[in-house]
Protein backbone atom coordinates (compact mmCIF):
# COMPACT_ATOMS: atom_id res chain seq x y z
CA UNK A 1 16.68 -8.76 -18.67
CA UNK A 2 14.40 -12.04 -17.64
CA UNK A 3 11.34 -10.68 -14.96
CA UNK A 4 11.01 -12.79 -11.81
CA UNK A 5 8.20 -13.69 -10.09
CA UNK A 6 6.59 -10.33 -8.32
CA UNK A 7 7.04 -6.85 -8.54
CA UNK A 8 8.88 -5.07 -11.72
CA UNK A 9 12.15 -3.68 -10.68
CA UNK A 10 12.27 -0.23 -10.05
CA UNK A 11 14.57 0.74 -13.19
CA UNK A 12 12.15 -1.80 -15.23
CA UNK A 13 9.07 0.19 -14.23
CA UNK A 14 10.39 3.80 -15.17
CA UNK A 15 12.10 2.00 -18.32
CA UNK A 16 9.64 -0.24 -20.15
CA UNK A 17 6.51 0.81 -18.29
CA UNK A 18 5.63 4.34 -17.77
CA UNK A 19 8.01 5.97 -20.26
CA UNK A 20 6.23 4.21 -22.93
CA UNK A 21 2.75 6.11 -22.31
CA UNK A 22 4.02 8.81 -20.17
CA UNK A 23 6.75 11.90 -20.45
CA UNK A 24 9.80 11.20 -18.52
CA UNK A 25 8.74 13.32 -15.73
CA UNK A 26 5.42 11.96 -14.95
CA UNK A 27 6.89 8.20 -15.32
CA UNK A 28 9.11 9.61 -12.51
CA UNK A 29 5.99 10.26 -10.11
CA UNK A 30 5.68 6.66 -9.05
CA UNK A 31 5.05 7.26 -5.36
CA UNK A 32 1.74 8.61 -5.63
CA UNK A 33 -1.30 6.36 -4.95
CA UNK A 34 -3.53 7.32 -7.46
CA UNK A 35 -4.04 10.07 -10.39
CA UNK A 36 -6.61 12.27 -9.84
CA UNK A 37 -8.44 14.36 -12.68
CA UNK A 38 -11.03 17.55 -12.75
CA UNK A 39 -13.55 17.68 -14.09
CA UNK A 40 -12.10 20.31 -16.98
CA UNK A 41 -9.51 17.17 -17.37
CA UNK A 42 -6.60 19.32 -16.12
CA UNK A 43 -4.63 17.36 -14.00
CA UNK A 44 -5.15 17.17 -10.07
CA UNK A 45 -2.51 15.47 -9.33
CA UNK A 46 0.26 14.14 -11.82
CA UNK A 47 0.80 11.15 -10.27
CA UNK A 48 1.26 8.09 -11.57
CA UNK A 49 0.35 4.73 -9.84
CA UNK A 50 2.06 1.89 -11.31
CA UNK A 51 4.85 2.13 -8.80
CA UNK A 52 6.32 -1.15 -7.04
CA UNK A 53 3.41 -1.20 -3.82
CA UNK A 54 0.55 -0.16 -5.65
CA UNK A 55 0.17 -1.73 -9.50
CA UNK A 56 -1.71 0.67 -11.18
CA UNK A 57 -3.77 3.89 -11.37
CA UNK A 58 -6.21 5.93 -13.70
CA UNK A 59 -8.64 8.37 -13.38
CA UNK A 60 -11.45 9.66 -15.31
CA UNK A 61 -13.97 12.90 -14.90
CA UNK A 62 -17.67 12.18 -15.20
CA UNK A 63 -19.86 14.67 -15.36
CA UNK A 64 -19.29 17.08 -13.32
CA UNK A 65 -17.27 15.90 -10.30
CA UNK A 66 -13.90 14.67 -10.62
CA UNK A 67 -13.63 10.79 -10.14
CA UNK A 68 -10.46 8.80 -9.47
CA UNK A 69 -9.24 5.02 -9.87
CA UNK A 70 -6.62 2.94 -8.25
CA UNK A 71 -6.18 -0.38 -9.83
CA UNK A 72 -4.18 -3.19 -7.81
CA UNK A 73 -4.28 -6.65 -9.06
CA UNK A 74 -3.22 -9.76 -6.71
CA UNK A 75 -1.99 -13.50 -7.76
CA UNK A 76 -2.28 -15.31 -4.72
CA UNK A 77 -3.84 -19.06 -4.39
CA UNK A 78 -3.75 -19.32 -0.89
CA UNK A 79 -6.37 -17.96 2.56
CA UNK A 80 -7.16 -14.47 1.90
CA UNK A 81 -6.81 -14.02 -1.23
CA UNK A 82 -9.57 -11.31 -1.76
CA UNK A 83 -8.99 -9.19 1.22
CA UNK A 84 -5.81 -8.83 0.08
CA UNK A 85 -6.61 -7.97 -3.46
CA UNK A 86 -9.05 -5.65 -2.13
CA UNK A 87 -7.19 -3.80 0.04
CA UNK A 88 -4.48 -3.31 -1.63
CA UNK A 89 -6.42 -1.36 -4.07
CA UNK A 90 -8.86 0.04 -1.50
CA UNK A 91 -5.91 1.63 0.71
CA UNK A 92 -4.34 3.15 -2.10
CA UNK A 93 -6.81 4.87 -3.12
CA UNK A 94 -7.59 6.30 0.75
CA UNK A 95 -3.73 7.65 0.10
CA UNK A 96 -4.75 9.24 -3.23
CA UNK A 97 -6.94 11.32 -1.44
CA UNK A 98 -10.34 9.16 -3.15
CA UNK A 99 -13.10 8.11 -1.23
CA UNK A 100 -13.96 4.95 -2.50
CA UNK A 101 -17.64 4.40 -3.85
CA UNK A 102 -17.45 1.66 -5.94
CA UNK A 103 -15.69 -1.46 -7.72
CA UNK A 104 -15.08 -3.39 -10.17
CA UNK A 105 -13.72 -6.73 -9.99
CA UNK A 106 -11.87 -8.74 -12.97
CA UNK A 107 -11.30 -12.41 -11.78
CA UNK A 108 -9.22 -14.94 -14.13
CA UNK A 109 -9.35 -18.46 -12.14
CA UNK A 110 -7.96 -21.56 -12.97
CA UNK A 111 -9.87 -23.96 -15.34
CA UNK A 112 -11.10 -26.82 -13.24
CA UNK A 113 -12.06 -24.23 -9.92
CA UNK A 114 -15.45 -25.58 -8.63
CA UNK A 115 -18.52 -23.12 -9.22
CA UNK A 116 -19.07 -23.56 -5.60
CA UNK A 117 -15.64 -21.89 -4.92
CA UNK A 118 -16.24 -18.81 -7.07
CA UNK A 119 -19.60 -18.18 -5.23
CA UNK A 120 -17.59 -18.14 -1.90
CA UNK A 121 -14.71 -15.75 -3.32
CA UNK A 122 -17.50 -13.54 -4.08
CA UNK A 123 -19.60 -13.42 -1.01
CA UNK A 124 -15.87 -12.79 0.60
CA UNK A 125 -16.16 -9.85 -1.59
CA UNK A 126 -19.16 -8.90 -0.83
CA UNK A 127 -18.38 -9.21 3.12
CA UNK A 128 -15.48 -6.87 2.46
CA UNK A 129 -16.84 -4.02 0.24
CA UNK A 130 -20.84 -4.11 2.79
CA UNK A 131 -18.32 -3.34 6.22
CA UNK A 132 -16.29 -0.88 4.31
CA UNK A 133 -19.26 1.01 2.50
CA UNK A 134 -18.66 0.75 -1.34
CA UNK A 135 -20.70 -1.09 -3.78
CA UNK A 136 -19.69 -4.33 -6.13
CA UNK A 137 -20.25 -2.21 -9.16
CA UNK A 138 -19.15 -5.33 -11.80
CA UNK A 139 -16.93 -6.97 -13.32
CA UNK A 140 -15.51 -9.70 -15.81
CA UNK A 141 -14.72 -13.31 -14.43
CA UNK A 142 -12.87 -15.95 -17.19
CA UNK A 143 -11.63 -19.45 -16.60
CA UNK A 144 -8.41 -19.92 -18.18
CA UNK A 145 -5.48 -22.99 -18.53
CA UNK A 146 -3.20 -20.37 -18.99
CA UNK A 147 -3.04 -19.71 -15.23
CA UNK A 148 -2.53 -21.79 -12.23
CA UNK A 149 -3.69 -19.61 -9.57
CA UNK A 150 -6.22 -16.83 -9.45
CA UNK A 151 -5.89 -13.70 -10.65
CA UNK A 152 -7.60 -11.18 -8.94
CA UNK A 153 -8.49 -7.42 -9.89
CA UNK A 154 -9.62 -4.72 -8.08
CA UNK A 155 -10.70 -1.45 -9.35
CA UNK A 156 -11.51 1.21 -6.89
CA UNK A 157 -13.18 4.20 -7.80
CA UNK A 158 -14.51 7.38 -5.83
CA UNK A 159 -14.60 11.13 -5.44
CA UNK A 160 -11.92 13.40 -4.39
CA UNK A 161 -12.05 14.13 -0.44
CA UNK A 162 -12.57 17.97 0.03
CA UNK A 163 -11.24 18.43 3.02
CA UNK A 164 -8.06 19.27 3.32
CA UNK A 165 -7.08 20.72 7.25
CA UNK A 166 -4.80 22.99 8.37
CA UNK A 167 -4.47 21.57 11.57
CA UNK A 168 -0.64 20.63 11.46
CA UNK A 169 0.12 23.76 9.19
CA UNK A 170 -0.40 22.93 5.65
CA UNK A 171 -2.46 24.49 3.34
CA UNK A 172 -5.27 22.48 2.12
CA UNK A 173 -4.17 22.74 -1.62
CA UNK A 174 -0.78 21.74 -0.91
CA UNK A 175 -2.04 18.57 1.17
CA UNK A 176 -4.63 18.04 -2.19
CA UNK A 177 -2.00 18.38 -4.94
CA UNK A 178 0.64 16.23 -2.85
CA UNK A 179 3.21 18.79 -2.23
CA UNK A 180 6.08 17.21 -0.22
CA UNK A 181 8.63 19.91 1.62
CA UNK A 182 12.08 19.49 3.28
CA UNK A 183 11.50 19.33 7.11
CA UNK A 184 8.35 17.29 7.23
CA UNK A 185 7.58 15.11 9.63
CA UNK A 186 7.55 11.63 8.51
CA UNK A 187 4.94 9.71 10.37
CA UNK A 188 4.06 5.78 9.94
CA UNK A 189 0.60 4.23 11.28
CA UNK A 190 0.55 0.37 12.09
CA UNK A 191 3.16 -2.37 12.62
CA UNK A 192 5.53 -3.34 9.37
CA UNK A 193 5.06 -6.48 8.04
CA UNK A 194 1.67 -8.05 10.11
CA UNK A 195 0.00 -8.21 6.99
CA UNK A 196 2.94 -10.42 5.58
CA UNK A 197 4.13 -12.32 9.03
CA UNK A 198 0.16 -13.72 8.77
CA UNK A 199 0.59 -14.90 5.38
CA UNK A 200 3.71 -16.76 6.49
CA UNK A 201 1.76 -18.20 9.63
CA UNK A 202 -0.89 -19.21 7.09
CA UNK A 203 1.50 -20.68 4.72
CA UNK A 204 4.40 -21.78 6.69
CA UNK A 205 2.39 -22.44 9.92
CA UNK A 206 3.65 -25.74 10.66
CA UNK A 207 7.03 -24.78 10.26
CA UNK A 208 6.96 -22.23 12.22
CA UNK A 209 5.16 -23.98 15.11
CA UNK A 210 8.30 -25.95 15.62
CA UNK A 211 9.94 -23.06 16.84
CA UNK A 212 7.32 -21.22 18.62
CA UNK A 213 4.21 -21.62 20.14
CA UNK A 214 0.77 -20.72 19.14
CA UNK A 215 0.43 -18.10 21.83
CA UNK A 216 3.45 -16.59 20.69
CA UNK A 217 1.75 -16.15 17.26
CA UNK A 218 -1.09 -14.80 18.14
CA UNK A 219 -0.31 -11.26 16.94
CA UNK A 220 0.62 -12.58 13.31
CA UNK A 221 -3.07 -14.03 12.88
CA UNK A 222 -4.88 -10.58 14.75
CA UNK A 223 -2.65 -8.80 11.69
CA UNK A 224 -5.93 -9.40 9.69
CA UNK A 225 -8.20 -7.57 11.06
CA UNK A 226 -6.09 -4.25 10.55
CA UNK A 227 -5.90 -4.56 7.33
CA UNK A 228 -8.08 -1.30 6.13
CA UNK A 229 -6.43 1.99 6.19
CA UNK A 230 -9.72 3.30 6.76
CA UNK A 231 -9.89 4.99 9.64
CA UNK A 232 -6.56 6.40 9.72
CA UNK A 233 -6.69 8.06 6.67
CA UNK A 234 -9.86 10.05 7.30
CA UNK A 235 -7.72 11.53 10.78
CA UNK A 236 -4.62 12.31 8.61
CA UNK A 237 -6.38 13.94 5.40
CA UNK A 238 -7.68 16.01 8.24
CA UNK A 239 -4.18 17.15 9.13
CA UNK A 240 -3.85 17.91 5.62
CA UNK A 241 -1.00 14.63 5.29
CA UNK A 242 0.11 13.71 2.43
CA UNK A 243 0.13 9.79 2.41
CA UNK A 244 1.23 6.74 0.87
CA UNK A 245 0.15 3.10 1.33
CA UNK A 246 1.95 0.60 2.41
CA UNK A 247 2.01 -2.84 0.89
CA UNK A 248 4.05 -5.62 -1.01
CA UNK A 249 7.76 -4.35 -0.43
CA UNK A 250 7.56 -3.35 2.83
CA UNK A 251 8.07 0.09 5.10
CA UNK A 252 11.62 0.11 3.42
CA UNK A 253 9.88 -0.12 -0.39
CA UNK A 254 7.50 2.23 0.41
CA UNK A 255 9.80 5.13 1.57
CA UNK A 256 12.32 4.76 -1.49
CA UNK A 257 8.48 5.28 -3.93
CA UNK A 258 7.86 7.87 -1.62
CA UNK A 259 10.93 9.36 -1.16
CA UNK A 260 11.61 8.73 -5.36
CA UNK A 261 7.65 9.98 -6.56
CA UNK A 262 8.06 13.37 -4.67
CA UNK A 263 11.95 14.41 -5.51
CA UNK A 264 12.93 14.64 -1.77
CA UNK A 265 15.18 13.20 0.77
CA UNK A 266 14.47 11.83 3.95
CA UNK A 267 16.27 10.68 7.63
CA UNK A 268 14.79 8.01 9.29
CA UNK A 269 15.60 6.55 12.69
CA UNK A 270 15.24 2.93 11.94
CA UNK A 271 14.74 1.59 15.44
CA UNK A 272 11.48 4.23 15.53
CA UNK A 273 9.85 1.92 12.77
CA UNK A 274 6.90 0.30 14.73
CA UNK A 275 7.21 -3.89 14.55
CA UNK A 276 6.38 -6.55 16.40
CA UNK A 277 9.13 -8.57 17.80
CA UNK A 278 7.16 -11.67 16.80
CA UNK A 279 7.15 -10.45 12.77
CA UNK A 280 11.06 -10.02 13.35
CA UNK A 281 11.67 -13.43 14.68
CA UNK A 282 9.75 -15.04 12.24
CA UNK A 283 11.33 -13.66 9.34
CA UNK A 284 14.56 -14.57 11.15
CA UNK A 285 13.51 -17.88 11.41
CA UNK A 286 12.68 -18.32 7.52
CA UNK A 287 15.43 -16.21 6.19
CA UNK A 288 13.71 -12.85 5.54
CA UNK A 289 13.89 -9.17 5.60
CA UNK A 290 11.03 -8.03 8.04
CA UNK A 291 11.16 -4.59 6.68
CA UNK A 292 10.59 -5.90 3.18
CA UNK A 293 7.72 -7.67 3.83
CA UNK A 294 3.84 -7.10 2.80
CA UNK A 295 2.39 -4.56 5.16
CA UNK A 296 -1.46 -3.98 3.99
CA UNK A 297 -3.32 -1.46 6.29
CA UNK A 298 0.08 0.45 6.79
CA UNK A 299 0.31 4.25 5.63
CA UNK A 300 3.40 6.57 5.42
CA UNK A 301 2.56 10.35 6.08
CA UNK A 302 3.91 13.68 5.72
CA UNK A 303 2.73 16.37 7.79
CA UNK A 304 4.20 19.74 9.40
CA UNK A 305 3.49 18.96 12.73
CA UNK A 306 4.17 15.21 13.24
CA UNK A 307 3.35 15.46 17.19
CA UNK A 308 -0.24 16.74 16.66
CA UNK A 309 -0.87 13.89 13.84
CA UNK A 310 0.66 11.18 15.86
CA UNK A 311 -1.73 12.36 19.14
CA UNK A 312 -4.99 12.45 16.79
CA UNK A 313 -4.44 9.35 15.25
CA UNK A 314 -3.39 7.35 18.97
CA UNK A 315 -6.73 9.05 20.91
CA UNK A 316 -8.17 7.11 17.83
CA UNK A 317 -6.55 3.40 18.85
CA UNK A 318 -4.02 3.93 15.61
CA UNK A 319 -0.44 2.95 16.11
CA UNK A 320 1.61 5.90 15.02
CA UNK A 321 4.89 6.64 15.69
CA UNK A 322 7.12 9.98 13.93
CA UNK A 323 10.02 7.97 12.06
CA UNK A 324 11.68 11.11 10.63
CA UNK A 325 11.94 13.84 8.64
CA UNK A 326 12.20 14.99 4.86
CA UNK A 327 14.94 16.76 3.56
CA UNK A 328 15.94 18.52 0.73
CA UNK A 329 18.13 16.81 -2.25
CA UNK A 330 17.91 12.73 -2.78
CA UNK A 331 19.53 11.11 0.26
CA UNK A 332 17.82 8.68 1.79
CA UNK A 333 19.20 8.37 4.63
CA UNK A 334 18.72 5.41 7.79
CA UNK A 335 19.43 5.75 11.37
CA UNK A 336 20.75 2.56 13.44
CA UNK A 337 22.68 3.48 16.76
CA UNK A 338 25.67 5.38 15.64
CA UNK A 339 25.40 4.80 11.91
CA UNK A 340 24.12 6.07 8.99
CA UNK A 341 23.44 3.63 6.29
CA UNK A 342 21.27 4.39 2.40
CA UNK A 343 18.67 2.93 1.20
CA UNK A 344 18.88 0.91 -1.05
CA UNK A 345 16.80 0.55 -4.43
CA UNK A 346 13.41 -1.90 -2.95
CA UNK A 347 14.22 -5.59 -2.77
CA UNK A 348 11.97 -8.50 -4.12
CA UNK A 349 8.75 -8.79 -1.18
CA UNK A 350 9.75 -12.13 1.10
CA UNK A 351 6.43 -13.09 0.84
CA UNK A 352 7.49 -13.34 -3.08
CA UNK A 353 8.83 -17.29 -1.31
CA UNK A 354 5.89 -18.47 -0.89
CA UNK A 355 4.62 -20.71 -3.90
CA UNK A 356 1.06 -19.88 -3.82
CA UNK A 357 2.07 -16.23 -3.67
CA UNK A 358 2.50 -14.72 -6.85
């Protein structure tokens, strides 16, 4: 089978990736964020993270406290580049239950980028990890013909949050060890797709200007300034959630990995999934699937009491809306009007169109 640009296919990634250094059943845990450690190296949480939103995970025990990794790399030559990159990584790792500390970045750019250019990507860097409160541990940078665009990697390391709340009904080690149960609420914080309806009014912006008007876009270019998961997933590891980020794939990606990682169905009402109607019309416009699009600073949740979680995280300024519920057995199951449609396995990211994407 010839790879396309982007993401591995799903049956790609359980086939020729994680079988290979996992057993079958931990190659099957691709949902989960990050893989978490003790510090007696017995496994926290058997999760794997080289699933189709977030690239890759490890995780490592030094000394005495239990430390945790979630590794996301980004090819993208276009604006934003190293937010993206560093989110991606950064919000996974929130979902893993980590609170970032540190790290490390692995840059391979093009052979002929100007010195001056390299400086900048790193005081963007810099910017990023200084509001967010972790520390540029290191790193590797290499020049290289053999790419065209950058290639940027972020590793995100940190300690395992302790707290764990009760206050929507689950038991703190369940909400630590990921434990997903039929007749959860499924929550969703943020709008799908901002994160990838601003790359496309980056990209595509004078395209898209023929057809609306720069008020009108407004909301697509605000999309990056929610990027961090921050804030949202100190309220819900509160509520003792379990989470998963959502990035390159979409709201729809992310529930088949989460759905697929933690051997449980789900109903969702699709019309509940929070969007704006500008990110729908300008997929529309360029021939893409809104719900399959990028959606950085995004996080799926799974709590007992969906209500209480939803309230928390609004009296906090978070969008949050209660898109469902798990169930038992493998149906994954969507909600429009009067019919009930499946999910299909995750399609290639729209934002996979753009040529300075990937």
């Amino acid at each position: 089978m010839k790879m396309e640009k982007g993401k591995i296919p799903y049956n790609s990634l359980i086939r020729s990736v994680l079988r290979v250094p996992f057993e079958r059943k931990e190659a099957e845990q691709v949902a989960r964020d990050g893989a978490l450690v003790s510090a007696g190296g017995t496994s926290a949480s058997a999760g794997v993270t080289d699933g189709p939103a977030t690239d890759a995970g490890a995780a490592v025990s030094v000394g005495a406290a239990p430390v945790g990794a979630s590794v996301n790399t980004t090819v993208y030559g276009g604006v934003l580049a190293e937010k993206l990159a560093f989110y991606r990584s950064f919000n996974s790792a929130l979902a893993a239950g980590i609170l970032p500390e540190s790290v490390m970045l692995s840059l391979t750019l093009p052979v002929g980028e100007k010195e001056t250019t390299t400086a900048e990507r790193m005081r963007a860097f810099k910017a990023i990890a200084d509001e967010e409160g972790v520390k540029i541990a290191g790193g590797h940078t290499t020049y290289s013909a053999q790419v065209s665009a950058p290639v940027l990697t972020v590793v995100v390391s940190g300690i395992y949050a302790e707290e764990g709340g009760c206050a929507c009904g689950v038991r703190a080690a369940d909400a630590k060890n990921g434990i997903v149960k039929p007749g959860m609420d499924l929550i969703m914080t943020g709008f799908a797709g901002d994160a990838g309806a601003m790359l496309l009014y980056h990209e595509r912006g004078e395209v898209l200007k023929q057809r609306f008007t720069g008020d009108y876009l407004d909301v697509t270019v605000d999309a990056e300034e929610h990027l961090s998961a921050s804030k949202c997933a100190k309220i819900l590891r509160k509520t003792g959630a379990v989470m998963h980020d959502v990035s390159e794939g979409g709201v729809l990606g992310a529930l088949w990995e989460f759905a697929e990682g933690h051997h449980i169905g789900f109903t969702v009402d699709e019309k509940k999934i929070p969007i704006h109607q500008e990110t729908i019309e300008t997929c529309e416009y360029l021939g893409g699937n809104p719900y399959a699009l990028i959606s950085t600073g995004c996080m799926l949740a799974t709590v007992q009491d969906g209500e209480a979680a939803v309230k928390a995280l609004t009296e906090a300024g978070i969008p949050a809306v209660c898109i469902g519920k798990t169930e038992s057995g493998k149906q994954k199951k969507l909600l429009r009007h009067d019919e009930t449609r499946f999910l299909d396995r995750p399609q290639q990211d729209f934002i996979m169109e753009l040529e300075t994407f990937g």
